[in-house]
PDB file of N, CA and C in Angstrom:
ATOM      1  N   UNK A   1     110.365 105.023  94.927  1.00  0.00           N
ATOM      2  CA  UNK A   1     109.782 103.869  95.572  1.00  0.00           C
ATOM      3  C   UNK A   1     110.037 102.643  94.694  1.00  0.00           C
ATOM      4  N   UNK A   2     110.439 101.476  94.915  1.00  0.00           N
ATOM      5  CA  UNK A   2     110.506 100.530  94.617  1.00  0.00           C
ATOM      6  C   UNK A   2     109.764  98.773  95.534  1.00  0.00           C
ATOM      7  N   UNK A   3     109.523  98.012  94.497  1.00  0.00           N
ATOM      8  CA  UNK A   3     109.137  96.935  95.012  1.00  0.00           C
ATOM      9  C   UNK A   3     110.454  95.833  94.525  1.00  0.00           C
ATOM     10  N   UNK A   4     110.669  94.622  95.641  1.00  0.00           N
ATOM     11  CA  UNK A   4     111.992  94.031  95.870  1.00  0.00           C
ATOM     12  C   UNK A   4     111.094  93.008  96.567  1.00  0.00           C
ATOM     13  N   UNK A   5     112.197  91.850  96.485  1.00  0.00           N
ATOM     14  CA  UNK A   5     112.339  90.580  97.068  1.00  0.00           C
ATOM     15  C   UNK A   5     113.547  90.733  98.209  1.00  0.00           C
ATOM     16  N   UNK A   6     113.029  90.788  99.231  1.00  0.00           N
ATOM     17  CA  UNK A   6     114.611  91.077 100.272  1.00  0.00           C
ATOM     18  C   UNK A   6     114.602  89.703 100.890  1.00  0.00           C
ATOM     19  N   UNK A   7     114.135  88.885 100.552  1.00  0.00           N
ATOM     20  CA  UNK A   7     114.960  87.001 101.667  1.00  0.00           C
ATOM     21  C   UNK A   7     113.513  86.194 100.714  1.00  0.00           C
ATOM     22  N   UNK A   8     114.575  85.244 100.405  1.00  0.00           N
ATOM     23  CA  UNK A   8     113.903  83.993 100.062  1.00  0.00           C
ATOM     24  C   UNK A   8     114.341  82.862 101.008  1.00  0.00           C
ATOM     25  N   UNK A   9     113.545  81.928 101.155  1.00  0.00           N
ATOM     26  CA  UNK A   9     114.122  80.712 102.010  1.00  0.00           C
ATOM     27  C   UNK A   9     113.424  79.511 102.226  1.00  0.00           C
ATOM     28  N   UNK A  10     113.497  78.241 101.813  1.00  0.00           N
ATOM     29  CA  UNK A  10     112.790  76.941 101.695  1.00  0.00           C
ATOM     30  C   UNK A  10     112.209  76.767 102.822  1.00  0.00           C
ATOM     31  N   UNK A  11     110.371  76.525 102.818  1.00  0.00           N
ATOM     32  CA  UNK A  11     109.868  75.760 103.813  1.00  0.00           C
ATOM     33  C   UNK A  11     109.271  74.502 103.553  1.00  0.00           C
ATOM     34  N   UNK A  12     108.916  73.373 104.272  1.00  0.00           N
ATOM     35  CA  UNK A  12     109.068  72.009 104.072  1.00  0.00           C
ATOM     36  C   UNK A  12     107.522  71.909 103.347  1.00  0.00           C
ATOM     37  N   UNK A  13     106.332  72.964 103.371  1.00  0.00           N
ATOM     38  CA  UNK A  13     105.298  72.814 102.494  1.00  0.00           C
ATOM     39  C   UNK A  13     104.685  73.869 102.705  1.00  0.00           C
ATOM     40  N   UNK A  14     103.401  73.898 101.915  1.00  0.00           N
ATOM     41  CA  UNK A  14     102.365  75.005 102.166  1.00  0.00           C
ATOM     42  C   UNK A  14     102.013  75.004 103.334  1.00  0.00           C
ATOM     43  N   UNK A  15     102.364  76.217 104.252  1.00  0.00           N
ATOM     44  CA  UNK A  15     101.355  76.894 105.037  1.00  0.00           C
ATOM     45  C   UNK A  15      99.800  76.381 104.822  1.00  0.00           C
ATOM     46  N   UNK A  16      99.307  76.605 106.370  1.00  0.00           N
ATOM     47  CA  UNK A  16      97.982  76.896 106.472  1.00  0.00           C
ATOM     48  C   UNK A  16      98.194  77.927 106.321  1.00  0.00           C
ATOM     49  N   UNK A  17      97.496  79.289 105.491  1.00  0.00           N
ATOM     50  CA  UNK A  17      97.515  80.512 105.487  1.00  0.00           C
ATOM     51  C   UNK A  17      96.592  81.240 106.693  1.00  0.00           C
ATOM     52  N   UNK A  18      95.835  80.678 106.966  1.00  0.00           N
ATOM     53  CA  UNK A  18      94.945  81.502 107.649  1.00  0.00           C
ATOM     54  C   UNK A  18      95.550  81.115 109.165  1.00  0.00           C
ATOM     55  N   UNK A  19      96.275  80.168 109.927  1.00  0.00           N
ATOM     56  CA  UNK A  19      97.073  79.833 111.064  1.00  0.00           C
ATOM     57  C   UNK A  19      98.057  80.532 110.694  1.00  0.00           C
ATOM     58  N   UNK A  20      98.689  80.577 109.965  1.00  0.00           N
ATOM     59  CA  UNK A  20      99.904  81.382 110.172  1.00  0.00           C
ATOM     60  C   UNK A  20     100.449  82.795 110.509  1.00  0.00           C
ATOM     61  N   UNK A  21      98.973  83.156 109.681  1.00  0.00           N
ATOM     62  CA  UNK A  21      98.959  84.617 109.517  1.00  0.00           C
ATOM     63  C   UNK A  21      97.995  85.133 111.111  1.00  0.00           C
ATOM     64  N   UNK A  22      97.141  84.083 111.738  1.00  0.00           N
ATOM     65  CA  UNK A  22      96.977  84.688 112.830  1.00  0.00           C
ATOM     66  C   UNK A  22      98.413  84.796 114.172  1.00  0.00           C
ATOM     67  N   UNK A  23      99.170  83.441 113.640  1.00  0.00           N
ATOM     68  CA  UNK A  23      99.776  83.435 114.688  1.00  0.00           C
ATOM     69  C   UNK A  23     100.939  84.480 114.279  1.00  0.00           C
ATOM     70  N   UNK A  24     101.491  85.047 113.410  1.00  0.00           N
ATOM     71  CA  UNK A  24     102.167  85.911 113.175  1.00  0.00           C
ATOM     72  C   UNK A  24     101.722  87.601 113.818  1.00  0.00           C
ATOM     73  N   UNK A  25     100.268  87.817 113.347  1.00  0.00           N
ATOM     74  CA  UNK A  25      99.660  88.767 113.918  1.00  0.00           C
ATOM     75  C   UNK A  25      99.715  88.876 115.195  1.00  0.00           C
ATOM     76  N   UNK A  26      99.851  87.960 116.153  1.00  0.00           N
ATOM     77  CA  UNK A  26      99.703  87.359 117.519  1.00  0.00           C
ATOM     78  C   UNK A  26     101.015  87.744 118.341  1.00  0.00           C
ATOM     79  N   UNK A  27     102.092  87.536 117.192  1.00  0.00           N
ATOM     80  CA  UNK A  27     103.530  87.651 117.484  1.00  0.00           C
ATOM     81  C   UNK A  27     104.262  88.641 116.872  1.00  0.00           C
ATOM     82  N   UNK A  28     103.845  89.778 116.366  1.00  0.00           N
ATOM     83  CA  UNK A  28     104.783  90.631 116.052  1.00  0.00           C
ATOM     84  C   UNK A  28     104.233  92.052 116.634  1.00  0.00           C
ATOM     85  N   UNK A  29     105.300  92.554 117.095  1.00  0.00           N
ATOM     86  CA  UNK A  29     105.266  93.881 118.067  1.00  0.00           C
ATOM     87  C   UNK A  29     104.221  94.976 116.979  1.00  0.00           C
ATOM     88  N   UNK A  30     103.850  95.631 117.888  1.00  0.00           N
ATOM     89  CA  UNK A  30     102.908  96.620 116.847  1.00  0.00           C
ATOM     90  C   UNK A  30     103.889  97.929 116.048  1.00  0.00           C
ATOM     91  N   UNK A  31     105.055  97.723 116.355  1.00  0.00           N
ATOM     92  CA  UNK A  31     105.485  99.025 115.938  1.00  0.00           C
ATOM     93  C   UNK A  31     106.432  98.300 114.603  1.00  0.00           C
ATOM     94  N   UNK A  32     106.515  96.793 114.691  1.00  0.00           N
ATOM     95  CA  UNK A  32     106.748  95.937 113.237  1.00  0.00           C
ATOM     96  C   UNK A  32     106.145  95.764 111.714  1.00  0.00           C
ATOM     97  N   UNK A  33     104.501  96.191 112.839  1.00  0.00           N
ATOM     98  CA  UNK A  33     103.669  95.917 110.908  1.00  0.00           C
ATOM     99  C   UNK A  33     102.464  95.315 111.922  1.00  0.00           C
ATOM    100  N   UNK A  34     101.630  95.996 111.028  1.00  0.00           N
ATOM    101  CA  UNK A  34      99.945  95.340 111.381  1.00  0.00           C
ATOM    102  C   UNK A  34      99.551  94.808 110.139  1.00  0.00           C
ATOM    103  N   UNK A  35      99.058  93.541 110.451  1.00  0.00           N
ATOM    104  CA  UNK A  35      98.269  92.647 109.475  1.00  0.00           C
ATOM    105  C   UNK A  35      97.399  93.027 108.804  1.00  0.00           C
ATOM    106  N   UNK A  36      97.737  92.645 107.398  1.00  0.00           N
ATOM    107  CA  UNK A  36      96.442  93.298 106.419  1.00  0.00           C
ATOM    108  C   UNK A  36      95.537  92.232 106.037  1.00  0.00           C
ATOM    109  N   UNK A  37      95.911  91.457 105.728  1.00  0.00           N
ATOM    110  CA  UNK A  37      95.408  90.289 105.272  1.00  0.00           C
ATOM    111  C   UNK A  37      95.906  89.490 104.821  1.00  0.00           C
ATOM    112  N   UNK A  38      95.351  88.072 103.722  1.00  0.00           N
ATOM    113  CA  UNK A  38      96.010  86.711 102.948  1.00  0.00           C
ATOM    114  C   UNK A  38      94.619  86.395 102.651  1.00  0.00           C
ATOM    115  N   UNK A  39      95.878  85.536 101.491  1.00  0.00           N
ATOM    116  CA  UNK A  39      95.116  84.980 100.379  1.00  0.00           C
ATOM    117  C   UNK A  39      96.185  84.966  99.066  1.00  0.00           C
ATOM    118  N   UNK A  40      95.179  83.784  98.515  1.00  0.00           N
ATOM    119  CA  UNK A  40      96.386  83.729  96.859  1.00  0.00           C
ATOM    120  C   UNK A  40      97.515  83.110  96.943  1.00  0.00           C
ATOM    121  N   UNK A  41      97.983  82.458  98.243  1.00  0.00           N
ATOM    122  CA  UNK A  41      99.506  82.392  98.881  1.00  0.00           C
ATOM    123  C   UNK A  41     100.381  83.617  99.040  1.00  0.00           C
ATOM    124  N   UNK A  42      99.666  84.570  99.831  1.00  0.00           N
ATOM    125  CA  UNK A  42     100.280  85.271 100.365  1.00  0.00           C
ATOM    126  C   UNK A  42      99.551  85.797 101.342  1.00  0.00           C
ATOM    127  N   UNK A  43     100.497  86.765 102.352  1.00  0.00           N
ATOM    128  CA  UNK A  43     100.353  87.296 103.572  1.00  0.00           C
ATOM    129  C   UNK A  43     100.667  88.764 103.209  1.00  0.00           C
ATOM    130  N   UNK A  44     100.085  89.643 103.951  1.00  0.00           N
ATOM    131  CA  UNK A  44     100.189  91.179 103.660  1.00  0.00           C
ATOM    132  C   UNK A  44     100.528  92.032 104.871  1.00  0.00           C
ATOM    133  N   UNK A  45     101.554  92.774 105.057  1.00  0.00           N
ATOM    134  CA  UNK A  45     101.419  93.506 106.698  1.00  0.00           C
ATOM    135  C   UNK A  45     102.123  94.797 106.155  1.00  0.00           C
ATOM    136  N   UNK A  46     101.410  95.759 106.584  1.00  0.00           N
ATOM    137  CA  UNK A  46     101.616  97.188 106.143  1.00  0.00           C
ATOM    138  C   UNK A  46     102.844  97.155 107.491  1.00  0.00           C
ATOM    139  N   UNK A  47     104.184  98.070 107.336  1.00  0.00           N
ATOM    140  CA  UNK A  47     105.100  98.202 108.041  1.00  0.00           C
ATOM    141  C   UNK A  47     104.974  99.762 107.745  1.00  0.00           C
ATOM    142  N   UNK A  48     106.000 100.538 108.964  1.00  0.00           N
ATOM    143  CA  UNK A  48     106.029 101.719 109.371  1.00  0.00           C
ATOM    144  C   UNK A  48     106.284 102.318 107.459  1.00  0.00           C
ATOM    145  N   UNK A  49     106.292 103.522 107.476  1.00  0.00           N
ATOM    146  CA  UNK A  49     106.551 104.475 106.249  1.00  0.00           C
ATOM    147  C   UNK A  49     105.619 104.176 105.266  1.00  0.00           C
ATOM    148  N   UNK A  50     104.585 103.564 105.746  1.00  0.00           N
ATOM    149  CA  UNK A  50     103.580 103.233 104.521  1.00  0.00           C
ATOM    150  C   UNK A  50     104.401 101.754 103.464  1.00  0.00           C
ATOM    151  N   UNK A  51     105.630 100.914 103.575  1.00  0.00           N
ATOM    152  CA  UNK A  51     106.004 100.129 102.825  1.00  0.00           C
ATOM    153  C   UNK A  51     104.985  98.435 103.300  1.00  0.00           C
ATOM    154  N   UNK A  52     105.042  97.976 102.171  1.00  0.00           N
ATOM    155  CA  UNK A  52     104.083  97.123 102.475  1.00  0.00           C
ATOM    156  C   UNK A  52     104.995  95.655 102.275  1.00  0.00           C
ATOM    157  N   UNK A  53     104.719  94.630 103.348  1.00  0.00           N
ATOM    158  CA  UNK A  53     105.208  93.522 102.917  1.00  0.00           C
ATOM    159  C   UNK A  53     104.554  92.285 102.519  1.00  0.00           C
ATOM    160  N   UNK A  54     105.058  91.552 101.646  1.00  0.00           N
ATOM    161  CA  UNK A  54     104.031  90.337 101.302  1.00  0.00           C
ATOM    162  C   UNK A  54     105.216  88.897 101.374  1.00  0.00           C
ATOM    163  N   UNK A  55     104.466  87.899 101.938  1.00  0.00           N
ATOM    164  CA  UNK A  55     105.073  86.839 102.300  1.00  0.00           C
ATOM    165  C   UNK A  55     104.528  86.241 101.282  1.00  0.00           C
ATOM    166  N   UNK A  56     105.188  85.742 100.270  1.00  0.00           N
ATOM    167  CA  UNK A  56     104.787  84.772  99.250  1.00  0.00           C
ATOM    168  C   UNK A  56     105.211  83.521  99.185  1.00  0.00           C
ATOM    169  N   UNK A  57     104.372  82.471  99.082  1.00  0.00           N
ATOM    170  CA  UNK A  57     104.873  80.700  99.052  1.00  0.00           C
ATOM    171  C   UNK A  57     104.494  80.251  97.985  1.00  0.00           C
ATOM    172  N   UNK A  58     105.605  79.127  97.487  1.00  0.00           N
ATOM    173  CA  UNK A  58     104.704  78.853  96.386  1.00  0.00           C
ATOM    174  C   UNK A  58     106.589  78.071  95.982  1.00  0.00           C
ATOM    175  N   UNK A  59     105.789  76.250  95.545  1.00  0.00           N
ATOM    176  CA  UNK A  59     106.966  75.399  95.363  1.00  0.00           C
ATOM    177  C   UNK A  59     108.162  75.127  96.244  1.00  0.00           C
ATOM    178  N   UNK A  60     107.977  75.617  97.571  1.00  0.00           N
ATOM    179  CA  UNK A  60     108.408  74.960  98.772  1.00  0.00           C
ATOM    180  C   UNK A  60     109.703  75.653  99.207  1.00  0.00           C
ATOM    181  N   UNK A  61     108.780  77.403  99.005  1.00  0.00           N
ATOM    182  CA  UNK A  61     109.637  78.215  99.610  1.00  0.00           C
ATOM    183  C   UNK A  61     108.685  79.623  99.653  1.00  0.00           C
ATOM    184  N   UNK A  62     109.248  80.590 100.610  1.00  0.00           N
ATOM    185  CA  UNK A  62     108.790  81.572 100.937  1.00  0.00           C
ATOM    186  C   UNK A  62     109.544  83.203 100.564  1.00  0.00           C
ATOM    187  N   UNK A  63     109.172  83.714  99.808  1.00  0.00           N
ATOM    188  CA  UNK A  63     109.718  84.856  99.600  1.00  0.00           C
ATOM    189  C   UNK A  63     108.997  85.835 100.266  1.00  0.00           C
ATOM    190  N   UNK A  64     110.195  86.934 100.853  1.00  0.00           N
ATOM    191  CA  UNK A  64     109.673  88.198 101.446  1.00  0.00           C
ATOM    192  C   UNK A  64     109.741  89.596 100.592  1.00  0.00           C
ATOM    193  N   UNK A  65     108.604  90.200 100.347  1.00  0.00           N
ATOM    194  CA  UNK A  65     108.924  91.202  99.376  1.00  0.00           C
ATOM    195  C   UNK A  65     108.318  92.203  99.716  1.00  0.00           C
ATOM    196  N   UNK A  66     109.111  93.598  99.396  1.00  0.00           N
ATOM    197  CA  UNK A  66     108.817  94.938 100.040  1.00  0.00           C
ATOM    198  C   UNK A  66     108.498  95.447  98.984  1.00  0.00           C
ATOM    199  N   UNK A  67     107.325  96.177  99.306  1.00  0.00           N
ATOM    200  CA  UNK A  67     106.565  97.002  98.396  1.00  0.00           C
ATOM    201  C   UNK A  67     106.138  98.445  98.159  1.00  0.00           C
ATOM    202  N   UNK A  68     106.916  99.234  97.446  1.00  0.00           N
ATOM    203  CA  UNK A  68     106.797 100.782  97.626  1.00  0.00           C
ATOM    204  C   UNK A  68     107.560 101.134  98.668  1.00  0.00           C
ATOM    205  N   UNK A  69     108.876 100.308  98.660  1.00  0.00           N
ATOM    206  CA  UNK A  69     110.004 100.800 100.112  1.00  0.00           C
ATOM    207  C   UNK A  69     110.642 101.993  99.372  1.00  0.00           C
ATOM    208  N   UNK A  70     111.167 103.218  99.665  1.00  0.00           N
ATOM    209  CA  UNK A  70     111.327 104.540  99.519  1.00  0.00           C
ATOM    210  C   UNK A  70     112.803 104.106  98.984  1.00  0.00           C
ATOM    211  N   UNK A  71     113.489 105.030  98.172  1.00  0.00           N
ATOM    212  CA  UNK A  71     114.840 105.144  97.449  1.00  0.00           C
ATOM    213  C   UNK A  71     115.646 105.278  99.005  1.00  0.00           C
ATOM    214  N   UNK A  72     116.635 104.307  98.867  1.00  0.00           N
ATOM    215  CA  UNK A  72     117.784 104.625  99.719  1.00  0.00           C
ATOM    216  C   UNK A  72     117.167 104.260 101.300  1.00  0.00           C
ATOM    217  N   UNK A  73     116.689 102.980 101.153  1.00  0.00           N
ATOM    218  CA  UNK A  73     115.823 102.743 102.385  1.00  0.00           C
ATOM    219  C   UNK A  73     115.692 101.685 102.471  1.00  0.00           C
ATOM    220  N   UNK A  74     115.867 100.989 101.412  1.00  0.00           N
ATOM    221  CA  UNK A  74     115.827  99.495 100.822  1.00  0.00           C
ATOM    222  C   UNK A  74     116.766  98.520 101.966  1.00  0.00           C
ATOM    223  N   UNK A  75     117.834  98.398 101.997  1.00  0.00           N
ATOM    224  CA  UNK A  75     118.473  97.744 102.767  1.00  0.00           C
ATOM    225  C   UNK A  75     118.105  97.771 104.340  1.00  0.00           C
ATOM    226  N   UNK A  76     117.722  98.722 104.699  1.00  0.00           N
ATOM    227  CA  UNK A  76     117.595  99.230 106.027  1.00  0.00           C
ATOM    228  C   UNK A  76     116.199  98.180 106.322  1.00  0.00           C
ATOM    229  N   UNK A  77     115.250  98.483 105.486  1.00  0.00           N
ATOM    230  CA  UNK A  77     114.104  97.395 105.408  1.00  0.00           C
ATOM    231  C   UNK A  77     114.473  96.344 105.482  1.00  0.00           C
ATOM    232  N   UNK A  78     115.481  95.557 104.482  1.00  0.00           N
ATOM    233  CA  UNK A  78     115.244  93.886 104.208  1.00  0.00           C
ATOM    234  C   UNK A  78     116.218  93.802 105.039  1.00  0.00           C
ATOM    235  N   UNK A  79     117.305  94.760 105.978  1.00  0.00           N
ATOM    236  CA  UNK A  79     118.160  94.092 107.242  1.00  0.00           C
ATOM    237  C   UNK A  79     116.836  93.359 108.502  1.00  0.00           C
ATOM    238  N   UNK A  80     115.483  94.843 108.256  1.00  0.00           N
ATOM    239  CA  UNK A  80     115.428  94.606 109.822  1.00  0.00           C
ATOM    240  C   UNK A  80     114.177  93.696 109.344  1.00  0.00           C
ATOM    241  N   UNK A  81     113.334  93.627 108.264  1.00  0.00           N
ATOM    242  CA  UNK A  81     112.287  92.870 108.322  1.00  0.00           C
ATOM    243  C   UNK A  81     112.325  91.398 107.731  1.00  0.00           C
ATOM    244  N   UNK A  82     113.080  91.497 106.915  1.00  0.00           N
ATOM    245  CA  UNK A  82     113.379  89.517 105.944  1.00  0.00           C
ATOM    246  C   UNK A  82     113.795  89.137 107.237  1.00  0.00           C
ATOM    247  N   UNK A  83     114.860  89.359 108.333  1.00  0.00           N
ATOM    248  CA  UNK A  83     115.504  88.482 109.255  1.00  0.00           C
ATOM    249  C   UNK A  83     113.886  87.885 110.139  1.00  0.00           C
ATOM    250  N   UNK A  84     113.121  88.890 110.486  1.00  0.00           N
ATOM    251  CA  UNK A  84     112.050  88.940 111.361  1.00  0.00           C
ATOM    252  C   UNK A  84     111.174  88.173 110.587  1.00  0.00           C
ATOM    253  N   UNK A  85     110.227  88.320 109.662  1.00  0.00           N
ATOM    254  CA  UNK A  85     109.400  87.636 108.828  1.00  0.00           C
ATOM    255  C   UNK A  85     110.357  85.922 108.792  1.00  0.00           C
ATOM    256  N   UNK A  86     111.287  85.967 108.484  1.00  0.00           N
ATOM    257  CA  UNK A  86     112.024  84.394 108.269  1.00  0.00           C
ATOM    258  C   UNK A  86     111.576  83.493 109.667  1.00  0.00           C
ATOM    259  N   UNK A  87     111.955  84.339 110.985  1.00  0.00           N
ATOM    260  CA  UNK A  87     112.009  83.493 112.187  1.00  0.00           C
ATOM    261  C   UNK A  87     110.645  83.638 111.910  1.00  0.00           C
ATOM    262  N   UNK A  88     110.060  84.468 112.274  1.00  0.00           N
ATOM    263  CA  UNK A  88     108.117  84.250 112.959  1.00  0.00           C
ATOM    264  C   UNK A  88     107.641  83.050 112.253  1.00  0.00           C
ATOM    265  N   UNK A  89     108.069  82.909 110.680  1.00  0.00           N
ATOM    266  CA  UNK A  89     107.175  81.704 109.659  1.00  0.00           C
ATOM    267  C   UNK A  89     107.935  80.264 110.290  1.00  0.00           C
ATOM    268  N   UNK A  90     109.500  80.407 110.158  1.00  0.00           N
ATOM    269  CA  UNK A  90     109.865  79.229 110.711  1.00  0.00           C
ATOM    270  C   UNK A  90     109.017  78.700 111.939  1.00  0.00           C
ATOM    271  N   UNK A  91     109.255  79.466 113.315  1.00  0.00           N
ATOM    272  CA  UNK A  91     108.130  79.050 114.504  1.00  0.00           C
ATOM    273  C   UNK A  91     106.930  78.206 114.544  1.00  0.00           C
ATOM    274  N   UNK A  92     106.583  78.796 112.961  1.00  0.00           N
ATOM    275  CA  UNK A  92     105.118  77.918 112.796  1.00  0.00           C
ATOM    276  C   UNK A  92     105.391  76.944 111.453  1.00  0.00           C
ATOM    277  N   UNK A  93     106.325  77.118 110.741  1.00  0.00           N
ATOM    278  CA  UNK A  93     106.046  76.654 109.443  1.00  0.00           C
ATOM    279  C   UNK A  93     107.478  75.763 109.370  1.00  0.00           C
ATOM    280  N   UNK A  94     107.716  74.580 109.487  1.00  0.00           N
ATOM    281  CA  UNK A  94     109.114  74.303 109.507  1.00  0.00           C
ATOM    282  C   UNK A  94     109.699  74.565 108.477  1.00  0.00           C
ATOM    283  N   UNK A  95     111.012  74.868 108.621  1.00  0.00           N
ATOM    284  CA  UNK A  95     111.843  75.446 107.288  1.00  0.00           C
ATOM    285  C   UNK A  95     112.638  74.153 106.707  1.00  0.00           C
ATOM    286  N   UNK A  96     112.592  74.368 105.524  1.00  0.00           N
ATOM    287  CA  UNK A  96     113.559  72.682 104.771  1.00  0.00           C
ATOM    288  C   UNK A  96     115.151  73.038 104.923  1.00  0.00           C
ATOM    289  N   UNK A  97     116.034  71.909 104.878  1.00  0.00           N
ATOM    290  CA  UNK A  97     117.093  71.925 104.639  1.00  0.00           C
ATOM    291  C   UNK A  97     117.797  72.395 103.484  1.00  0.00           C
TER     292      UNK A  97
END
């Protein structure tokens, strides 16, 4: 098991954390990840296999990071979830140039 950063990417400021994270909850299929919580500047959503993801902000960007993703599983994660986590935050959070 390993923990990783799979997509970083500039947004134009801090999130409201607590809007974002409802409207994300609001918008992602249940078989994507159920919301755990936020706080601290971050967002938490347990995804299938028990791997956990955390959306971290902080200096005017957002990193996505997988947590306890299984050996040899890694990529398969940050193909299908950094692309997904990137759009849902953009929607609400404009992304910088």
């Amino acid at each position: 098991m390993s923990d990783f950063c799979c997509r970083t990417f500039p947004v134009a400021g801090p999130p409201d954390l607590a809007d974002l994270y409802g409207a994300l909850c609001s918008a992602i299929p249940p078989q994507y990840a159920f919301g755990q919580g936020f706080g601290g500047n971050c967002l938490r959503f347990l995804l299938e296999g028990g791997v956990r993801a955390e959306l971290r902000f902080d200096a005017g960007r957002c990193q996505v990071w997988l947590l306890r993703c299984p050996a040899g599983q890694q990529q398969a994660y940050a193909d299908t979830y950094g692309p997904l986590f990137e759009e849902l935050v953009g929607r609400r959070t404009p992304l910088a140039n």
